[in-house]
C-alpha atoms as a PDB file:
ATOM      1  CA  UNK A   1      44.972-167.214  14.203  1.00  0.00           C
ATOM      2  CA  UNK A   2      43.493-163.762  15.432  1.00  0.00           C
ATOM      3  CA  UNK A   3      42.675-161.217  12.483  1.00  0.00           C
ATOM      4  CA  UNK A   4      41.212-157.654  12.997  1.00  0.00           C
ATOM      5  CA  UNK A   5      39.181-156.634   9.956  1.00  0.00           C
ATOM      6  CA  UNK A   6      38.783-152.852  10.152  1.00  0.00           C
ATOM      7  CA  UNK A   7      35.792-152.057   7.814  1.00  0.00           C
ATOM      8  CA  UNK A   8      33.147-149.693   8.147  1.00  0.00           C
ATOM      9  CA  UNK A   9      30.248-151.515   5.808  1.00  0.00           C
ATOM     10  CA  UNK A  10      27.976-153.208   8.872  1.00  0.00           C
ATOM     11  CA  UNK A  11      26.860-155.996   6.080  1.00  0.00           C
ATOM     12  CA  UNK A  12      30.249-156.646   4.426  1.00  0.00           C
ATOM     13  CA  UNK A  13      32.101-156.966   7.979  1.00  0.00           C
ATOM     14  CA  UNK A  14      29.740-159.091   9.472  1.00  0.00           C
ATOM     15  CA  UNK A  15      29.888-161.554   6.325  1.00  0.00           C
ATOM     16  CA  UNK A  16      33.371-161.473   5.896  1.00  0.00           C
ATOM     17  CA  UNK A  17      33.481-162.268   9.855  1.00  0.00           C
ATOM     18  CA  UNK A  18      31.344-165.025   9.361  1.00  0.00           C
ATOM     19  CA  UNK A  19      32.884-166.362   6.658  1.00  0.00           C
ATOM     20  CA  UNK A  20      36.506-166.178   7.948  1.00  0.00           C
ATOM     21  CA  UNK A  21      35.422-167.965  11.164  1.00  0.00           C
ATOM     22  CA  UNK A  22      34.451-170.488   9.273  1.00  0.00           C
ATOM     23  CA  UNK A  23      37.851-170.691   7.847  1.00  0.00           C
ATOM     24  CA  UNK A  24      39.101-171.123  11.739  1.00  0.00           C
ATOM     25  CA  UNK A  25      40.031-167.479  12.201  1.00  0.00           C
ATOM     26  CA  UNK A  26      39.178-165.807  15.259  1.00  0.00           C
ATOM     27  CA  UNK A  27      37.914-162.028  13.986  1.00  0.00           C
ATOM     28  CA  UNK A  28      37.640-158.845  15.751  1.00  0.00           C
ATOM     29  CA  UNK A  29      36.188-155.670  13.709  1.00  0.00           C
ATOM     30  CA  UNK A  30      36.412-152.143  14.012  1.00  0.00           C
ATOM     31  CA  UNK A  31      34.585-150.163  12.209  1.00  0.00           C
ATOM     32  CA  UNK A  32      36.743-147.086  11.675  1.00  0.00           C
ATOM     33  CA  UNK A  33      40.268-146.424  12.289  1.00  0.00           C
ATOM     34  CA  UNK A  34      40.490-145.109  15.812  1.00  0.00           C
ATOM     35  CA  UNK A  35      38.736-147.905  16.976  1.00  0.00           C
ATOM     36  CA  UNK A  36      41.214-149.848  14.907  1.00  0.00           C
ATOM     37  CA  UNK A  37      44.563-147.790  16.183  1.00  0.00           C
ATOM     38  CA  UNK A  38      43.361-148.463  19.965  1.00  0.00           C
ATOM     39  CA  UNK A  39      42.797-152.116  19.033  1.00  0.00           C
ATOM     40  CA  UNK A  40      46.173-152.640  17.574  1.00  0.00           C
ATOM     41  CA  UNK A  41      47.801-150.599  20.524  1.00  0.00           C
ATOM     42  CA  UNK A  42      46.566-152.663  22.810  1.00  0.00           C
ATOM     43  CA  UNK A  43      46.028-156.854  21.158  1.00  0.00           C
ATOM     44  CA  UNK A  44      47.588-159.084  19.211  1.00  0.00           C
ATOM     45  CA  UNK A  45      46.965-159.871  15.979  1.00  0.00           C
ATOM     46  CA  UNK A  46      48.453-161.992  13.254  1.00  0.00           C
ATOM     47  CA  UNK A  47      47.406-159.862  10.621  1.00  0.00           C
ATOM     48  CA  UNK A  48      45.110-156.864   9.470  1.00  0.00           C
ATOM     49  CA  UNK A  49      42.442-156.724   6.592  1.00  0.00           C
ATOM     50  CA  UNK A  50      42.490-152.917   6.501  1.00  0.00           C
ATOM     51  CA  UNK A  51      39.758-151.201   4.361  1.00  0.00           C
ATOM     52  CA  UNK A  52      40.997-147.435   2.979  1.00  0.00           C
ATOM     53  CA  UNK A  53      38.027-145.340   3.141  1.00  0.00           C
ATOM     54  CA  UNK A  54      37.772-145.730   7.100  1.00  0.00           C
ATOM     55  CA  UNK A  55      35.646-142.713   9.126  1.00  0.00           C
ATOM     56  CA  UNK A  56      37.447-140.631  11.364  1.00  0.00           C
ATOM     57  CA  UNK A  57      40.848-142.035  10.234  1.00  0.00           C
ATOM     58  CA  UNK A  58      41.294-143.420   7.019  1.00  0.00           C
ATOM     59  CA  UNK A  59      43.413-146.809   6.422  1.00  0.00           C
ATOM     60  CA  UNK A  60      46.188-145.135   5.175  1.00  0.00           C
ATOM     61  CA  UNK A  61      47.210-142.757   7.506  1.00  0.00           C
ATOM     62  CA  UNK A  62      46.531-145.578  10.027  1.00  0.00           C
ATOM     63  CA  UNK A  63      48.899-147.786   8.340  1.00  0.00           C
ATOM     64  CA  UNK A  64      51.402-144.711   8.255  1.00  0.00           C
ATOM     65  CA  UNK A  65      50.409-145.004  12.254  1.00  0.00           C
ATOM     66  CA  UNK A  66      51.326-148.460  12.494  1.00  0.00           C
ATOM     67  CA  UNK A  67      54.872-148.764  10.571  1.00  0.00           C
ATOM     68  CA  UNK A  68      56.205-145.853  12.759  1.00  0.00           C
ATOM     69  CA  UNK A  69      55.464-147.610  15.551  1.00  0.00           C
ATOM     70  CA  UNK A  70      57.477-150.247  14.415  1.00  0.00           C
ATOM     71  CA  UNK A  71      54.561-152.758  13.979  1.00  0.00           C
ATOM     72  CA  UNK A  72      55.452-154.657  11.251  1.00  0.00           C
ATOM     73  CA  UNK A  73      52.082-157.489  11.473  1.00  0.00           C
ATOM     74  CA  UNK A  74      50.936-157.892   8.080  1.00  0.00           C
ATOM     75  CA  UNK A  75      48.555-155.962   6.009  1.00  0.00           C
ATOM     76  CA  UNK A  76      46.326-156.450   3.332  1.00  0.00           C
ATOM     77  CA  UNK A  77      44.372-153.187   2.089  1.00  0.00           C
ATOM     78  CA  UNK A  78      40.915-153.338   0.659  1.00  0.00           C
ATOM     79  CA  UNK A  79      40.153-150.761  -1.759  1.00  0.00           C
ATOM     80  CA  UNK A  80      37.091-149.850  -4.203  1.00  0.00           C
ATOM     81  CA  UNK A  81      39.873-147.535  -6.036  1.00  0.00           C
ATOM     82  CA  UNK A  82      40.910-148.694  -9.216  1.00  0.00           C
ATOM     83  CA  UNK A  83      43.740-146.224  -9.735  1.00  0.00           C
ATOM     84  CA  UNK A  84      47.135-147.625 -10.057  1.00  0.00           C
ATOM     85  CA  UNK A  85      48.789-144.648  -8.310  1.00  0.00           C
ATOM     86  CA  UNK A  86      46.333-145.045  -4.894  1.00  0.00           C
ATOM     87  CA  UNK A  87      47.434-148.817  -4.550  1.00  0.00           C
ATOM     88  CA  UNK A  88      51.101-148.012  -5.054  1.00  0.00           C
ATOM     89  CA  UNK A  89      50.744-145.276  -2.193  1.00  0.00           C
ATOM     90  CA  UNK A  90      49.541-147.996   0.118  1.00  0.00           C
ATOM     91  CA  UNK A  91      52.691-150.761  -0.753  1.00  0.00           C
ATOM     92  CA  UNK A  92      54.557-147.343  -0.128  1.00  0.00           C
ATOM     93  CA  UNK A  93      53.070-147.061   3.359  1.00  0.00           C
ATOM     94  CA  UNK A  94      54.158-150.516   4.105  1.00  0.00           C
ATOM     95  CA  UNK A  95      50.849-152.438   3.437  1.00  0.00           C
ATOM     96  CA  UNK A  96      51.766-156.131   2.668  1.00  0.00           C
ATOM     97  CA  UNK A  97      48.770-156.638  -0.346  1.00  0.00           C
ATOM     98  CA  UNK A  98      45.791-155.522  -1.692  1.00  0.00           C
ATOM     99  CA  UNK A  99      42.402-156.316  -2.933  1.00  0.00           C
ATOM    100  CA  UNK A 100      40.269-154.358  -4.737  1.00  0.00           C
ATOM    101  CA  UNK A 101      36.526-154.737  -4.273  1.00  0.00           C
ATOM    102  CA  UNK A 102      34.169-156.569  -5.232  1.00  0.00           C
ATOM    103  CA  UNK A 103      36.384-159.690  -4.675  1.00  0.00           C
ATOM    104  CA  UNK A 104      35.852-163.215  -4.128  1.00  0.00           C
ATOM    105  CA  UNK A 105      35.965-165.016  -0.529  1.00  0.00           C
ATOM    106  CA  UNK A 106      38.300-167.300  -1.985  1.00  0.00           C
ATOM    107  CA  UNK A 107      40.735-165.155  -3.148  1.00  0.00           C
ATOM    108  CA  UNK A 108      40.869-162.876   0.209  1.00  0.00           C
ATOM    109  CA  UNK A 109      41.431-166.097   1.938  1.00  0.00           C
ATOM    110  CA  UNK A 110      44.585-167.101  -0.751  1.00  0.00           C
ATOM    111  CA  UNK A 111      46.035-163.909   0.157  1.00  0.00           C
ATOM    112  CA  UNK A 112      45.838-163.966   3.870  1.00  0.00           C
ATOM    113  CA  UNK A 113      47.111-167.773   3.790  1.00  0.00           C
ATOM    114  CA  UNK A 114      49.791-166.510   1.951  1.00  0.00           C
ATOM    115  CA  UNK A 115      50.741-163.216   3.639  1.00  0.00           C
ATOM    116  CA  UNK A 116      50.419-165.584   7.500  1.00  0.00           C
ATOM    117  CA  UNK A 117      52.807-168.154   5.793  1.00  0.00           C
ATOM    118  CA  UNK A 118      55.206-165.425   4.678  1.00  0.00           C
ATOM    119  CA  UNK A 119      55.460-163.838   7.721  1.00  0.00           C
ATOM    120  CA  UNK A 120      56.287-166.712  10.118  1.00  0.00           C
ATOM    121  CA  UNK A 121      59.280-167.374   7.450  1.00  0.00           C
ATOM    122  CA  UNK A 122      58.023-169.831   5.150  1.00  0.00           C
ATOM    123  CA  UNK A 123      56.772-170.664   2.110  1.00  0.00           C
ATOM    124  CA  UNK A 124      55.629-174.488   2.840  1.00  0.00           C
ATOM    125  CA  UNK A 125      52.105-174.962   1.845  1.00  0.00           C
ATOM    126  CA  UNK A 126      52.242-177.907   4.743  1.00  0.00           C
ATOM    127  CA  UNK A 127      53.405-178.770   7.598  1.00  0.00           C
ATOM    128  CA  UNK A 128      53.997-182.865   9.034  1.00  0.00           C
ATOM    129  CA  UNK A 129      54.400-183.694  12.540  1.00  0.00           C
ATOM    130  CA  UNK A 130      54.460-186.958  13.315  1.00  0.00           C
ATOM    131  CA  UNK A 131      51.077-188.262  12.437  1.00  0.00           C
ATOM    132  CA  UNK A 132      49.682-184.479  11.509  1.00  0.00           C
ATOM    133  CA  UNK A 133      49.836-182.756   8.899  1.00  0.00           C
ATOM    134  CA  UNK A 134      48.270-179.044   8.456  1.00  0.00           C
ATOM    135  CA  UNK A 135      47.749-177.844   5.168  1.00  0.00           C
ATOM    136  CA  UNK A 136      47.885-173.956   5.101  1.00  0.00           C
ATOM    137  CA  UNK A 137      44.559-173.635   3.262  1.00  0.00           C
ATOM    138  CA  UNK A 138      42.898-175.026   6.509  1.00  0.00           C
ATOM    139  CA  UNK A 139      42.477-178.355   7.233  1.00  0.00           C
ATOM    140  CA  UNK A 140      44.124-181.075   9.167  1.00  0.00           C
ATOM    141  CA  UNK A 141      45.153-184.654   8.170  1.00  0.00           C
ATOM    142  CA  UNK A 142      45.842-187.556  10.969  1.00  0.00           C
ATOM    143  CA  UNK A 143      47.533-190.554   9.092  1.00  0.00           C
ATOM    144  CA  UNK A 144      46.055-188.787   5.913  1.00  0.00           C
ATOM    145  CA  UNK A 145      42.763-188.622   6.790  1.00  0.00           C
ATOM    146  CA  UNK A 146      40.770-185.384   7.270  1.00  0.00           C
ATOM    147  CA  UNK A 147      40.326-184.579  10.975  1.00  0.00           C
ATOM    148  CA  UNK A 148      36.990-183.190  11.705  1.00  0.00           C
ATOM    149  CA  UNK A 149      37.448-179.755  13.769  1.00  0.00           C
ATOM    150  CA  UNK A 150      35.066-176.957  14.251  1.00  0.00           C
ATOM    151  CA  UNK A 151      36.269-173.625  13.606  1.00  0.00           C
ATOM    152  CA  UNK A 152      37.328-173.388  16.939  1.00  0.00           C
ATOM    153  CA  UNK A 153      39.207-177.199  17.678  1.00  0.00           C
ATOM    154  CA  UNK A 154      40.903-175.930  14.244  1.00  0.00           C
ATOM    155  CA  UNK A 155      42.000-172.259  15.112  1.00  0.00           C
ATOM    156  CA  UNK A 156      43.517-174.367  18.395  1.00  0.00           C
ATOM    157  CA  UNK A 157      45.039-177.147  16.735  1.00  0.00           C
ATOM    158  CA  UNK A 158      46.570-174.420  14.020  1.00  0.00           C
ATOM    159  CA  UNK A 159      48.482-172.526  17.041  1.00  0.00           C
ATOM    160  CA  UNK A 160      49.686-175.608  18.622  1.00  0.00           C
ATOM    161  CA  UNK A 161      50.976-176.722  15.561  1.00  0.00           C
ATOM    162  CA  UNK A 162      52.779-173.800  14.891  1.00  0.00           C
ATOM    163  CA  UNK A 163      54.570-173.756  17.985  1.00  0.00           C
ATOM    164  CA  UNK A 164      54.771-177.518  18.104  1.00  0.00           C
ATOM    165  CA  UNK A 165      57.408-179.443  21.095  1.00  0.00           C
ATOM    166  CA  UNK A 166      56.959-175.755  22.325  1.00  0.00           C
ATOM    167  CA  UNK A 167      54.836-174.387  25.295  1.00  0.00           C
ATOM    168  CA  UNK A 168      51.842-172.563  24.211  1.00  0.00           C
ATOM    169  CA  UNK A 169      50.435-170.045  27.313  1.00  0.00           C
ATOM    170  CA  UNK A 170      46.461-170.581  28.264  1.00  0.00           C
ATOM    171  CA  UNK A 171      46.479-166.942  27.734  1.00  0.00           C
ATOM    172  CA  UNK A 172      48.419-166.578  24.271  1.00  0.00           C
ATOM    173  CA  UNK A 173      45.764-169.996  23.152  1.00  0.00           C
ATOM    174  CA  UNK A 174      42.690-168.272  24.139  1.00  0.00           C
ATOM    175  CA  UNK A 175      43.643-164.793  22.054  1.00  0.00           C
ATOM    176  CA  UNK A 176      43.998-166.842  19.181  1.00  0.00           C
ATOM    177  CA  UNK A 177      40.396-168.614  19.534  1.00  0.00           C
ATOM    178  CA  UNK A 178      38.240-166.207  20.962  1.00  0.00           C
ATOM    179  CA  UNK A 179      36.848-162.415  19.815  1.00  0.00           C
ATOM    180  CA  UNK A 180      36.403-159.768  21.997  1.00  0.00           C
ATOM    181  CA  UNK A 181      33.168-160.097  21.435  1.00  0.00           C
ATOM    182  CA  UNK A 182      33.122-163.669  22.539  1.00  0.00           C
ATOM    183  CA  UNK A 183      31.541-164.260  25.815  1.00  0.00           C
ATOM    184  CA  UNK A 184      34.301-166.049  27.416  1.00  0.00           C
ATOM    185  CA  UNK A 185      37.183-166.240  29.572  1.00  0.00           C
ATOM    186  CA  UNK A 186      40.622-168.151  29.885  1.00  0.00           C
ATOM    187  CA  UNK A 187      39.295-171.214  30.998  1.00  0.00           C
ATOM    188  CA  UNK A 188      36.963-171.611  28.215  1.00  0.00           C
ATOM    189  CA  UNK A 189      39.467-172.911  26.008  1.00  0.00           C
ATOM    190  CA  UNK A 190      39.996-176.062  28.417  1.00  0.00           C
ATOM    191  CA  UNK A 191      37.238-177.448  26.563  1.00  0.00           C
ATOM    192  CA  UNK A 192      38.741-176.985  23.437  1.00  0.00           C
ATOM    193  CA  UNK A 193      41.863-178.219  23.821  1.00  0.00           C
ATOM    194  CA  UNK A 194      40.120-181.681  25.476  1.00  0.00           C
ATOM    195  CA  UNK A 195      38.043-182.205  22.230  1.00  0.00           C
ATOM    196  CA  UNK A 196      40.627-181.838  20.166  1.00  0.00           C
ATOM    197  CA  UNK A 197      42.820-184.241  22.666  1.00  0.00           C
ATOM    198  CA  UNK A 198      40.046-186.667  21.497  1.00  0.00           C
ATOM    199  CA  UNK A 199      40.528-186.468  18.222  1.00  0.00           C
ATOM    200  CA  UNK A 200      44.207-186.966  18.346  1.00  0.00           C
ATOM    201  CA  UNK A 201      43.821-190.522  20.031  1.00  0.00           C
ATOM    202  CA  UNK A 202      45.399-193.103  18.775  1.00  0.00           C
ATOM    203  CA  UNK A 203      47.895-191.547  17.113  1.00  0.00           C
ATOM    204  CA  UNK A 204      51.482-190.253  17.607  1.00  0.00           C
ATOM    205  CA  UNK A 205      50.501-186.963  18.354  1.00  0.00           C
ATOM    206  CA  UNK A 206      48.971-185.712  21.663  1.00  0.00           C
ATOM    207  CA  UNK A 207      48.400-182.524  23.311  1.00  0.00           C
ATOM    208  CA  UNK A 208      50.556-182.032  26.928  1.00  0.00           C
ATOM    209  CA  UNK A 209      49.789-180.204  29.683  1.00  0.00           C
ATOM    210  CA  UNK A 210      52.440-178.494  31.268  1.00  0.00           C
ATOM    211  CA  UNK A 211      51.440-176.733  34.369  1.00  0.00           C
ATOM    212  CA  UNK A 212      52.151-173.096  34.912  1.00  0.00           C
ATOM    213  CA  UNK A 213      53.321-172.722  30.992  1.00  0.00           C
ATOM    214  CA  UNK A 214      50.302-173.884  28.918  1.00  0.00           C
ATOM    215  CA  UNK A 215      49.745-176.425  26.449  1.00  0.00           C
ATOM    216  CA  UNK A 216      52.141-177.927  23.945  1.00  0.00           C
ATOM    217  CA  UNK A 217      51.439-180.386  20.541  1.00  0.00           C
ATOM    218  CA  UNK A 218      54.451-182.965  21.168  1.00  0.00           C
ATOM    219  CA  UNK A 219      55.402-186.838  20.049  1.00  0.00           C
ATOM    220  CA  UNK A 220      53.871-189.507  22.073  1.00  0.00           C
ATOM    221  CA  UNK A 221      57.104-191.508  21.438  1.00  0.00           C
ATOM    222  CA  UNK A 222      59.654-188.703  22.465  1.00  0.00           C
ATOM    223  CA  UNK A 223      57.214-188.238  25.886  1.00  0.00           C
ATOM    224  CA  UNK A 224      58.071-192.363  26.593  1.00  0.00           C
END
């Protein structure tokens, strides 16, 4: 899934981008909150790590920004204020969480696990199809064993399962796997979606190609 994290702390971004690559995000930063509005105008995003003290517009009144525009992705505030009465403006504003540094990786990660399983409508901590199983803290079983993915093979494994026996568009695929600041294009995700093919055979599940709609994560024995 794509995340923007809108901080403005070069080191701390750049780690936390690392980091929740790693975890089979795709991230996109800004580092203040214009940057941030135009982003959010203009991509999707499954959710926003939004830091509060932001240059040229802080992360509240771009939050404000973002619920009157009827954008209701979620949103989990990082804050260095302790105060009760600042973190009870944001929930106010319509942010969805909120952390208050220093925190651990692990807990940033809980939360945004839980706020993406929230907002697609559910509270399962996994998901079975067929063969596969996705666990929501990030990792894939194939007749219960661990499937090996790179960030990448797991970021588009995760959208196909979401949408599985549906149609997933090249397009819609690639925004979920790639950055902006990825050097890449549509068709880069072709190679993707054939290793993690591999890594499905054998089994009951496979990836289809349907031409002119995308991909899709189906059965083998309802494509017989």
């Amino acid at each position: 899934m794509r995340l923007l994290l809108v901080e403005d702390h070069p080191e701390l971004s750049h780690w936390l981008q690392k980091a929740l690559t790693g975890l089979g995000f795709a991230v996109d930063i800004a580092e203040d909150g214009l940057i941030a509005d135009h982003l959010l105008l203009h991509e999707s995003y499954a959710l926003v790590v939004l830091d509060v003290a932001l240059p040229r517009l802080n992360g509240l009144d771009l939050l404000a920004r973002l619920r009157k525009r009827g954008q209701d992705l979620p949103v989990l505030l990082l804050t260095a204020r302790a105060d009760v009465a600042d973190r009870v403006q944001g929930l106010n504003l319509g942010a969805d969480d909120y952390l208050t540094k220093p925190f651990e990786l692990n807990e940033l990660e809980a939360r945004i696990r839980a706020l993406l399983r929230r907002s697609v409508g559910s509270m399962q901590r996994a998901l079975k199809y067929g063969a596969l199983t996705y666990h929501d803290e990030g990792y894939f079983l194939l007749d219960e064993k661990p499937v090996p993915l790179t960030p990448r093979e797991l970021a588009v494994l995760t959208a196909l399962m979401h949408r599985r026996g549906r149609p997933v568009a090249k397009q819609q695929l690639f925004e979920q796997v790639f950055t902006l600041a990825d050097e890449a294009n549509p068709e880069s995700i072709e190679l993707y979606v054939h290793r993690v093919r591999k890594k499905l055979q054998g089994s009951n599940v496979m990836i289809v190609t349907l031409r002119g709609l995308g991909y899709s994560l189906e059965l083998c024995d309802e494509m017989a």
